[in-house]
C-alpha atoms as a PDB file:
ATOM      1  CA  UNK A   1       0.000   0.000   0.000  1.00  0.00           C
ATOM      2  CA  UNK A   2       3.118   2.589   0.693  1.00  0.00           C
ATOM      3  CA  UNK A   3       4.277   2.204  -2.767  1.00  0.00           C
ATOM      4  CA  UNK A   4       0.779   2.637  -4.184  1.00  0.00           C
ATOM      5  CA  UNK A   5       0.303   5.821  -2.257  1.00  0.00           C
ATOM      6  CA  UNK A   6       3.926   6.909  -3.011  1.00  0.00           C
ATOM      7  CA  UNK A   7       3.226   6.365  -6.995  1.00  0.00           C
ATOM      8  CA  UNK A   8      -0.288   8.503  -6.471  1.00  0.00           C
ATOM      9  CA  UNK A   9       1.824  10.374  -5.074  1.00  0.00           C
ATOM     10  CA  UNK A  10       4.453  11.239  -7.030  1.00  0.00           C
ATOM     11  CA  UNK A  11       1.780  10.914 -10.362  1.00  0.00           C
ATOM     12  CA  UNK A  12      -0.492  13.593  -8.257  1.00  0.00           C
ATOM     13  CA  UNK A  13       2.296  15.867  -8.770  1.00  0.00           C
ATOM     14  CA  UNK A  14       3.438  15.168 -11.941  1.00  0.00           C
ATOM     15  CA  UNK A  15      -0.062  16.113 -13.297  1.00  0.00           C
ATOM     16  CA  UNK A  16       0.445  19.090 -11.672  1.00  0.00           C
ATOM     17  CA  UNK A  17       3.716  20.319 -12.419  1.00  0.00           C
ATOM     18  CA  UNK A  18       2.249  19.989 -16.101  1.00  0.00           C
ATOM     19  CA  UNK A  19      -0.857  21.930 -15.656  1.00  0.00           C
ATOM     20  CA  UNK A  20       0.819  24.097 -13.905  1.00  0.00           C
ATOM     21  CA  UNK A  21       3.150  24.589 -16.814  1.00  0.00           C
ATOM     22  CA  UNK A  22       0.069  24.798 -19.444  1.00  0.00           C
ATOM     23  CA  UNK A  23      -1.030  27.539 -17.340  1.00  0.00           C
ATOM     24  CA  UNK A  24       2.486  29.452 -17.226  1.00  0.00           C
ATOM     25  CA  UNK A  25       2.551  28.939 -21.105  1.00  0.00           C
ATOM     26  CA  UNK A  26      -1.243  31.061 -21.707  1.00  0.00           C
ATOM     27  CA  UNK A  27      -0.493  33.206 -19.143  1.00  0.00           C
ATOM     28  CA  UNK A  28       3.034  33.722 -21.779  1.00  0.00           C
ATOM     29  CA  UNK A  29       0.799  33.938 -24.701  1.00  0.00           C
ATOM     30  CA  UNK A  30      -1.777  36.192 -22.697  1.00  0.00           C
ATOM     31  CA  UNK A  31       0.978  38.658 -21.932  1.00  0.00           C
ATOM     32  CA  UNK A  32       2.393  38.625 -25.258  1.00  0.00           C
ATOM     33  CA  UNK A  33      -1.065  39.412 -26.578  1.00  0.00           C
ATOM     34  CA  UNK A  34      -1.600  42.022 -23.798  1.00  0.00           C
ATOM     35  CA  UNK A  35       1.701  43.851 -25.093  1.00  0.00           C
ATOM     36  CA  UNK A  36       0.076  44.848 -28.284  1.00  0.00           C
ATOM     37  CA  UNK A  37      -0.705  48.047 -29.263  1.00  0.00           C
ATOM     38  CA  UNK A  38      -4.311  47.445 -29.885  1.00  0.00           C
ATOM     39  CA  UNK A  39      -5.399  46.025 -26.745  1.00  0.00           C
ATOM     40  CA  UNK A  40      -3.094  48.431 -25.071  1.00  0.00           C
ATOM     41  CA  UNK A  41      -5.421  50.779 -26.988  1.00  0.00           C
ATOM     42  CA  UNK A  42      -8.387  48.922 -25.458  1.00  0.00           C
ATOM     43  CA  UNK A  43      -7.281  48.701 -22.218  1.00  0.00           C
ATOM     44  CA  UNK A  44      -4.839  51.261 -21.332  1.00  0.00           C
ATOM     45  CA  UNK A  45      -2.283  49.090 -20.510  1.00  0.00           C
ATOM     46  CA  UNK A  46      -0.461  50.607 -17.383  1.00  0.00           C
ATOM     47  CA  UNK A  47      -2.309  53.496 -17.070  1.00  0.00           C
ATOM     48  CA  UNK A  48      -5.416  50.922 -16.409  1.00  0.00           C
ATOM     49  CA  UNK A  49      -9.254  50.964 -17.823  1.00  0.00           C
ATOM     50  CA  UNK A  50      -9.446  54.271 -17.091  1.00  0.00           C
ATOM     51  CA  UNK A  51      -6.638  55.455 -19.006  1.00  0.00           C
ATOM     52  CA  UNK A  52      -7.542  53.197 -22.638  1.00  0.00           C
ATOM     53  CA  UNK A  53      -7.623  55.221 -26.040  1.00  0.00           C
ATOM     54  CA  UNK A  54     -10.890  53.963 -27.272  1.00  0.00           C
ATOM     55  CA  UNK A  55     -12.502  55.460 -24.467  1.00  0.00           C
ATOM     56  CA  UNK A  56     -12.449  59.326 -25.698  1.00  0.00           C
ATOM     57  CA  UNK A  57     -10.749  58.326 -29.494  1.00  0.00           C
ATOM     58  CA  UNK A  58     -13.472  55.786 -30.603  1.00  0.00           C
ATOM     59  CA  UNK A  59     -13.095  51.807 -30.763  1.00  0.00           C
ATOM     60  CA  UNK A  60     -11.161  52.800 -34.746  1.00  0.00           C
ATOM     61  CA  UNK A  61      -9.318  55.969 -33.736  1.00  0.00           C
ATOM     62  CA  UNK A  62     -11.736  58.112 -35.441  1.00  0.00           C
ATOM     63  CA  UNK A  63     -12.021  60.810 -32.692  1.00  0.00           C
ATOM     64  CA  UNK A  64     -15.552  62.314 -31.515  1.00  0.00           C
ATOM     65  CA  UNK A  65     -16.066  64.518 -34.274  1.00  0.00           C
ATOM     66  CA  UNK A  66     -15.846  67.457 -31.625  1.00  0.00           C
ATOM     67  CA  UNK A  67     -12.593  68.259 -29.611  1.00  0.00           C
ATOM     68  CA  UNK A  68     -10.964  64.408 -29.975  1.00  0.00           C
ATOM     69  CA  UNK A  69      -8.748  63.937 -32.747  1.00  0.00           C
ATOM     70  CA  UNK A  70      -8.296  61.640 -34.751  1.00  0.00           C
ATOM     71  CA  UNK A  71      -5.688  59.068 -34.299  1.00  0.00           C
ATOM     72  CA  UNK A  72      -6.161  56.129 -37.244  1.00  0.00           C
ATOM     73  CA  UNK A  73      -3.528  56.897 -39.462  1.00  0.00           C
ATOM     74  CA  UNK A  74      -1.391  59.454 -37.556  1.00  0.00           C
ATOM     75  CA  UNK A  75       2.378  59.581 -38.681  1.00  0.00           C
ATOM     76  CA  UNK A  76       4.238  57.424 -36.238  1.00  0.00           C
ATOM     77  CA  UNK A  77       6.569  60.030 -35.398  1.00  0.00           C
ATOM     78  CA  UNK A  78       4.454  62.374 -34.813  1.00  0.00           C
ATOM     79  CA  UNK A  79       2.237  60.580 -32.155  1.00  0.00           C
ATOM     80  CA  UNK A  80       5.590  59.541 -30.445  1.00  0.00           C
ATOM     81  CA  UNK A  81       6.164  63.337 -30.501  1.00  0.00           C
ATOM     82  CA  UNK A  82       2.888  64.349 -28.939  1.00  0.00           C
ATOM     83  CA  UNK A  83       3.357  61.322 -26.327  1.00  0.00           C
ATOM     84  CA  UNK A  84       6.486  62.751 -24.916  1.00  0.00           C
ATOM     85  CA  UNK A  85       5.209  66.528 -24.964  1.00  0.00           C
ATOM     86  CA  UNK A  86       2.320  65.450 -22.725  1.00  0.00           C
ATOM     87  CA  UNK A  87       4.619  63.953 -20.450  1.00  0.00           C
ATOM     88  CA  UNK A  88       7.111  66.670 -20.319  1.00  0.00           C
ATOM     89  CA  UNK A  89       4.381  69.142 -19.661  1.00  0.00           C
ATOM     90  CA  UNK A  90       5.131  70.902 -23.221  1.00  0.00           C
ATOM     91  CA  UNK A  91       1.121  69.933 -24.156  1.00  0.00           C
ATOM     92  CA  UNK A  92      -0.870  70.624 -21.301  1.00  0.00           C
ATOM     93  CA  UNK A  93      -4.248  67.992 -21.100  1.00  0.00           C
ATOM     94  CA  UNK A  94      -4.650  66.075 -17.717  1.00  0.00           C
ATOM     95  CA  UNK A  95      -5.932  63.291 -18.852  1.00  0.00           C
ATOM     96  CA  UNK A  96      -3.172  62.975 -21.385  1.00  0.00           C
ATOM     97  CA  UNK A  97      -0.603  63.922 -19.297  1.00  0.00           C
ATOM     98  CA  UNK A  98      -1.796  61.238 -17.053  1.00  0.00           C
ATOM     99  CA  UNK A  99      -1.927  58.084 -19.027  1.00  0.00           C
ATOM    100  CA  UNK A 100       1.374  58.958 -20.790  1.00  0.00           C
ATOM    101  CA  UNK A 101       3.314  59.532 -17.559  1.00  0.00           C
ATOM    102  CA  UNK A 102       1.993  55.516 -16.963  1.00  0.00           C
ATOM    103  CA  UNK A 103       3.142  54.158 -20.308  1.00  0.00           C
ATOM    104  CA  UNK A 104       6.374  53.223 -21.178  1.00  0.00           C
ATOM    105  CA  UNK A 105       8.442  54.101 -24.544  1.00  0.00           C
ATOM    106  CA  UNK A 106       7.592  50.522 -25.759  1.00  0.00           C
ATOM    107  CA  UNK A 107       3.922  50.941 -24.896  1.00  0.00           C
ATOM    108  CA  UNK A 108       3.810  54.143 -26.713  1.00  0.00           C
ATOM    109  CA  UNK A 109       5.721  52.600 -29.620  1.00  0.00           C
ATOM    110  CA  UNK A 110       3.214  49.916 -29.770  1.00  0.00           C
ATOM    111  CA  UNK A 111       0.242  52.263 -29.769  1.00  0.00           C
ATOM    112  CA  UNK A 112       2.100  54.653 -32.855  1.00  0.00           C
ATOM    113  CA  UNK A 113       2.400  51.588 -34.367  1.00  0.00           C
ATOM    114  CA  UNK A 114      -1.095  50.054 -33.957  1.00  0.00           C
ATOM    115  CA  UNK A 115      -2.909  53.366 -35.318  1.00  0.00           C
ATOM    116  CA  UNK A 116      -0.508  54.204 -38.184  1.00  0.00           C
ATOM    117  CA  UNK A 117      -2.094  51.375 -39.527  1.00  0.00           C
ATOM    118  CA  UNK A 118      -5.864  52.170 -39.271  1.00  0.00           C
ATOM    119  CA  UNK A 119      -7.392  53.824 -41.682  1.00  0.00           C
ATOM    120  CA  UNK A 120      -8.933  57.915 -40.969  1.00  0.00           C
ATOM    121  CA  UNK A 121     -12.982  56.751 -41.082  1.00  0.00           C
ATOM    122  CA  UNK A 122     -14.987  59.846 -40.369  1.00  0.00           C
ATOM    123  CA  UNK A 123     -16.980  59.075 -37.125  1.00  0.00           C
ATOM    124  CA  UNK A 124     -20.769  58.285 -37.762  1.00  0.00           C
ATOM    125  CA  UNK A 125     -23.453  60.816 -37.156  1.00  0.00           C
ATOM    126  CA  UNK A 126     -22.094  63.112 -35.391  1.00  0.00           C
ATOM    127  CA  UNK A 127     -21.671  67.139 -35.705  1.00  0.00           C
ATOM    128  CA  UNK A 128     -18.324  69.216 -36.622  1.00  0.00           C
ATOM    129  CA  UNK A 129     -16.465  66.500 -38.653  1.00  0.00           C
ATOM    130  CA  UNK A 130     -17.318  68.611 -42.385  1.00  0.00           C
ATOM    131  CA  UNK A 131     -18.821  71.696 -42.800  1.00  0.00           C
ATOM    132  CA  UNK A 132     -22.036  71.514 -44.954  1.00  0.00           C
ATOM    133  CA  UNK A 133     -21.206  73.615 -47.780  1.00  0.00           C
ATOM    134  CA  UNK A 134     -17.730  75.058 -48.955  1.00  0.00           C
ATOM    135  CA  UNK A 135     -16.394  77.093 -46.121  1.00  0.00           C
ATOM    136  CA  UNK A 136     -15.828  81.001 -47.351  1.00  0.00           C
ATOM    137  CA  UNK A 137     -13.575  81.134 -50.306  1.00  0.00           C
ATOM    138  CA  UNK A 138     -11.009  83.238 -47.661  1.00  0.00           C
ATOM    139  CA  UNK A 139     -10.179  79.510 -45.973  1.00  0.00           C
ATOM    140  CA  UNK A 140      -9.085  77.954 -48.934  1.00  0.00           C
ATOM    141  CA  UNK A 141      -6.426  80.949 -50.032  1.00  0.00           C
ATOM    142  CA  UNK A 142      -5.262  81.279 -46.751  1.00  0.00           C
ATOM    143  CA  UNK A 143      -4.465  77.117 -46.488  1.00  0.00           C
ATOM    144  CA  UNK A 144      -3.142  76.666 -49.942  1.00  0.00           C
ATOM    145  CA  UNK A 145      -1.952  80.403 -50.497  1.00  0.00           C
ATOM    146  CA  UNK A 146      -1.449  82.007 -47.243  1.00  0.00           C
ATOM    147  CA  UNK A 147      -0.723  86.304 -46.830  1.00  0.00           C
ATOM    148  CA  UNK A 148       2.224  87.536 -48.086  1.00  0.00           C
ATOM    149  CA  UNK A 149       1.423  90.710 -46.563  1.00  0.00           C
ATOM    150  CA  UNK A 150       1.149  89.345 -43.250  1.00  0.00           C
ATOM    151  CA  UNK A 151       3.824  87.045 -43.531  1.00  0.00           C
ATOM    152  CA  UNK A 152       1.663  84.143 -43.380  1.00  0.00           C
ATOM    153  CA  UNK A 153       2.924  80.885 -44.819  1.00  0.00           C
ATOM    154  CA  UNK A 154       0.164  78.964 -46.039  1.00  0.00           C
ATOM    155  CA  UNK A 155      -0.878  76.020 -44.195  1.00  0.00           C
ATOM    156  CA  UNK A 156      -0.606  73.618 -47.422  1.00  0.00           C
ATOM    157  CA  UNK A 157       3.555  74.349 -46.969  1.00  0.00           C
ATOM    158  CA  UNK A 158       3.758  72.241 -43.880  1.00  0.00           C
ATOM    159  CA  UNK A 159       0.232  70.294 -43.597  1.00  0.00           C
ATOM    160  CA  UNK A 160       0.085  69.210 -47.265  1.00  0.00           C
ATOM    161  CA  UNK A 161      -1.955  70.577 -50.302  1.00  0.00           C
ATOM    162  CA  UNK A 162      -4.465  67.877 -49.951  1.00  0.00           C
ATOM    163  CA  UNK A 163      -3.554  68.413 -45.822  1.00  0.00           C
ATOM    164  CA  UNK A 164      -1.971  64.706 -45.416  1.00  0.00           C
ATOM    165  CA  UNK A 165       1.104  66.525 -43.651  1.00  0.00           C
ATOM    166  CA  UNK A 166       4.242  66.511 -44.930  1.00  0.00           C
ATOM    167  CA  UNK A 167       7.191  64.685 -42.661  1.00  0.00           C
ATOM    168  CA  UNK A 168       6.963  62.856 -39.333  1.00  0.00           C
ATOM    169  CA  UNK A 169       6.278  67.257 -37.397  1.00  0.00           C
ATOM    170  CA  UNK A 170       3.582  68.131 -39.090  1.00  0.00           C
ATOM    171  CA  UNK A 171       0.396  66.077 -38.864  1.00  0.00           C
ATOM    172  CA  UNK A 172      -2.613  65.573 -41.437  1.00  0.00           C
ATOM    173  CA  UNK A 173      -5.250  68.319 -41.069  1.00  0.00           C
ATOM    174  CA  UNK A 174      -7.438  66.538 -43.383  1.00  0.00           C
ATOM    175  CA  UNK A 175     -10.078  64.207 -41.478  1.00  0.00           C
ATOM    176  CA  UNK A 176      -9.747  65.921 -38.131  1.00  0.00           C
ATOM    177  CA  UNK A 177     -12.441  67.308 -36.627  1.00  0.00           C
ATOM    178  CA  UNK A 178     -12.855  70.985 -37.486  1.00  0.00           C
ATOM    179  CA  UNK A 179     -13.500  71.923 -33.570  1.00  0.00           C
ATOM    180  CA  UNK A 180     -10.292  70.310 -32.392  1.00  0.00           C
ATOM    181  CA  UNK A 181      -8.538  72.105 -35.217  1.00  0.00           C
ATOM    182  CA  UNK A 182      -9.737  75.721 -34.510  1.00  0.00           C
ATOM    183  CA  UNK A 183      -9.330  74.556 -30.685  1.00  0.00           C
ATOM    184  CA  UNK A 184      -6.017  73.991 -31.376  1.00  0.00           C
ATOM    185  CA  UNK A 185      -5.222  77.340 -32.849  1.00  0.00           C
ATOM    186  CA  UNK A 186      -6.498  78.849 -29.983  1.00  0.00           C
ATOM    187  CA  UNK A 187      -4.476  77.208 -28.069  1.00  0.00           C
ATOM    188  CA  UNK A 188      -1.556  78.092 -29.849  1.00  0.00           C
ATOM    189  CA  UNK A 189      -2.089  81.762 -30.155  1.00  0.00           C
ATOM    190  CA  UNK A 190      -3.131  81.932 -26.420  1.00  0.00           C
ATOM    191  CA  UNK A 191       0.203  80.102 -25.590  1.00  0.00           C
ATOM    192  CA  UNK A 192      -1.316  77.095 -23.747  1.00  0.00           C
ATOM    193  CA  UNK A 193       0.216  75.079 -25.909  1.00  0.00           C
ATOM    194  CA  UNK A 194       3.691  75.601 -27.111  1.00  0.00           C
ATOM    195  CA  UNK A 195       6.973  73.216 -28.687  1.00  0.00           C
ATOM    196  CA  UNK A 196       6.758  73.922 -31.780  1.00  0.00           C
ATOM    197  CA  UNK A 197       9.531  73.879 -34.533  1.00  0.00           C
ATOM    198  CA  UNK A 198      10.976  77.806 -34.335  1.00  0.00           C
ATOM    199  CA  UNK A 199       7.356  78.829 -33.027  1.00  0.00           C
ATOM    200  CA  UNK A 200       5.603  78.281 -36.419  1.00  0.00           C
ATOM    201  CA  UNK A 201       2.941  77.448 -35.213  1.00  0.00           C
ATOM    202  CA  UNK A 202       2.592  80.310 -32.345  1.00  0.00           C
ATOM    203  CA  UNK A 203       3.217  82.736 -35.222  1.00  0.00           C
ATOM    204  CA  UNK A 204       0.871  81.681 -37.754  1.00  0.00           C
ATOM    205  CA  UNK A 205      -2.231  81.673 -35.294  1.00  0.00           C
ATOM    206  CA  UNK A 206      -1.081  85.003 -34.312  1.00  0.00           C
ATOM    207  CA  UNK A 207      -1.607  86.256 -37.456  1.00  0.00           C
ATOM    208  CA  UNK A 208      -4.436  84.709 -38.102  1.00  0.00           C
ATOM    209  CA  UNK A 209      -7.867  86.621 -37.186  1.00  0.00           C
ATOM    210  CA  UNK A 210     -10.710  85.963 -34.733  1.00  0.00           C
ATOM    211  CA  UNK A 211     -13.075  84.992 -37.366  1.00  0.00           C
ATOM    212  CA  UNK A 212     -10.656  83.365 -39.500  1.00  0.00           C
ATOM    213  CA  UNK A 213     -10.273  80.552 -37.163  1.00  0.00           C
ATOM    214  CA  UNK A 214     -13.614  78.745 -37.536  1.00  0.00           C
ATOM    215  CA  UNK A 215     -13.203  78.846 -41.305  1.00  0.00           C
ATOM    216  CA  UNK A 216     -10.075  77.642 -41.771  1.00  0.00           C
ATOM    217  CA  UNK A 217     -10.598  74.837 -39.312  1.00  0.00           C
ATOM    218  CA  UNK A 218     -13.794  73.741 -41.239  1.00  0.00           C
ATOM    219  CA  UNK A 219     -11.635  73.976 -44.859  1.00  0.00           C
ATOM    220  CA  UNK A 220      -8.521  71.861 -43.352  1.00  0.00           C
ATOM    221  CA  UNK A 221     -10.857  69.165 -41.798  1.00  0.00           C
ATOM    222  CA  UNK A 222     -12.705  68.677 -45.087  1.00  0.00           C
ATOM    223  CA  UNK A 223      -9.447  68.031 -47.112  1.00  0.00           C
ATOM    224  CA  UNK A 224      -9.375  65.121 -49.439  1.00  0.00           C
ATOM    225  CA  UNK A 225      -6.222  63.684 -47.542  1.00  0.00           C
ATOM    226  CA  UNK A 226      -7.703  61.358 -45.435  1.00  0.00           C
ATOM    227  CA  UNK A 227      -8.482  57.551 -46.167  1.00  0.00           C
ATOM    228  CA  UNK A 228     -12.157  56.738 -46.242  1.00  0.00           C
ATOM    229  CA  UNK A 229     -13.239  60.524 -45.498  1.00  0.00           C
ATOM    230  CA  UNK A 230     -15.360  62.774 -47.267  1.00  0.00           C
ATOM    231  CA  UNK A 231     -14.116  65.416 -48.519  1.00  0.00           C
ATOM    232  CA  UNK A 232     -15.376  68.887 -49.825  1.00  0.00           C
ATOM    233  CA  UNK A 233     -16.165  69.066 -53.545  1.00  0.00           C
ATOM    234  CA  UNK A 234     -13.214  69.892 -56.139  1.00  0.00           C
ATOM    235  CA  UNK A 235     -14.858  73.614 -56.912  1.00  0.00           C
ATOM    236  CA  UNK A 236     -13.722  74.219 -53.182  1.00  0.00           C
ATOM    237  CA  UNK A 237     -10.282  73.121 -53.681  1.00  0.00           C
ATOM    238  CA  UNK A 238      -8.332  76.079 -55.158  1.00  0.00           C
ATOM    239  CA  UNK A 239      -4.912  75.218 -56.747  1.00  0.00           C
ATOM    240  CA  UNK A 240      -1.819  75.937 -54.649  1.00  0.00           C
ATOM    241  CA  UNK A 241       0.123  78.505 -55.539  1.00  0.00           C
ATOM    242  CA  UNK A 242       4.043  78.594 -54.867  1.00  0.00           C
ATOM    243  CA  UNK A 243       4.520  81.186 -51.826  1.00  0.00           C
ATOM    244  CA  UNK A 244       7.874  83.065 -51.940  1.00  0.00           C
ATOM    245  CA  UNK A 245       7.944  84.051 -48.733  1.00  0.00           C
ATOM    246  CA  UNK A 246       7.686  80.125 -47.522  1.00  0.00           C
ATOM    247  CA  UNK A 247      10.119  78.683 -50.467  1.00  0.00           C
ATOM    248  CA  UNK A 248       7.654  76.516 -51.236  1.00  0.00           C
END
């Protein structure tokens, strides 16, 4: 009987050392799984439930169609960018702030990566995304011409003639939500948010009037540069015109 109990025994644990081991194996798998950008996206990763993307970007990065941008196809660079000025205090948004003071430089890498690769789908029935007629013919000489007079460099040198952006600094235009764009300029000119490239930005919104904002938001949102997005009809798309003043 003390060898029959010993084998039990000894076969009790065996089973267990294996399951045991099956379990260490999915919890591998799980953690592997966990690392990726999208769930991190779905469930914040380190910065917890509270802190996931989809919860104020949309369950495809598509924004609210208000004051949340976009994020499916964002240049990889440039979200890196924006990840590290939120942390270093150079953007100022709490809740941002926040969740990227909790990730690390391989979550955030994971998460550029993730949304590079999703396509910009205009958020469904909601209000702000495109204006409902061509925005005042103004908009589109300002972002495709700019003001020599003023010194302003049209927005089409930096954000793209069809405002895709050009390079990893300058981010698409085209597809973002026209009240997060003219929020943004706001921003800019008010000097709540700051770190940009020689203060191009700063300048340019400077220049810009109080009731040139709105309009020029609503013309960059509806550019044709996005994947899968509306966009305004060709009789509101002026041709760009080379700006001395900007070299381009």
């Amino acid at each position: 009987m003390g060898r029959i109990h010993n084998y039990l025994l000894k076969a009790t644990l065996c089973a267990a050392v294996v399951v045991t081991g099956a379990g260490c194996s999915r919890q591998h798998q799980a953690g592997a799984f966990e690392a990726t950008g999208e769930v991190i996206a779905q469930g914040g990763g380190d910065a917890g439930v509270d802190g996931a993307c989809v919860v104020c970007h949309g369950l495809q990065g598509q924004g609210d169609g208000e004051t949340v941008p976009r994020l499916a196809a964002m240049d990889r660079g440039y979200f890196l960018q924006q990840m590290e000025n939120y942390d270093n205090g150079a953007r100022n948004h709490a809740q941002m702030s926040w969740i990227a003071g909790r990730l690390d430089n391989q979550a955030r890498v994971r998460l550029a990566d993730y949304y590079a690769t999703l396509p910009a789908t205009a958020p469904v029935e909601v209000s702000g995304v495109l204006p409902p007629t061509c925005p005042p013919a103004f908009a589109a000489t300002l972002y495709q011409q700019g003001d020599p007079e003023r010194g302003l460099v049209a927005c089409a040198t930096c954000h793209g003639v069809r405002g895709e952006g050009v390079g990893t600094g300058n981010p698409p235009l085209a597809g973002q939500p026209a009240p997060y764009v003219e929020q943004q300029l706001r921003l800019w000119r008010t000097g709540k948010r700051y770190g940009d490239a020689m203060h191009a930005m700063t300048g340019v919104s400077r220049l810009l009037a109080e009731d040139e904002l709105a309009p020029l938001a609503d013309y960059s949102a509806a550019l044709p540069g996005a994947t899968s997005y509306p966009a305004l009809p060709a009789t509101c798309l002026p041709a760009r015109h080379p700006d001395p003043r900007s070299g381009a």
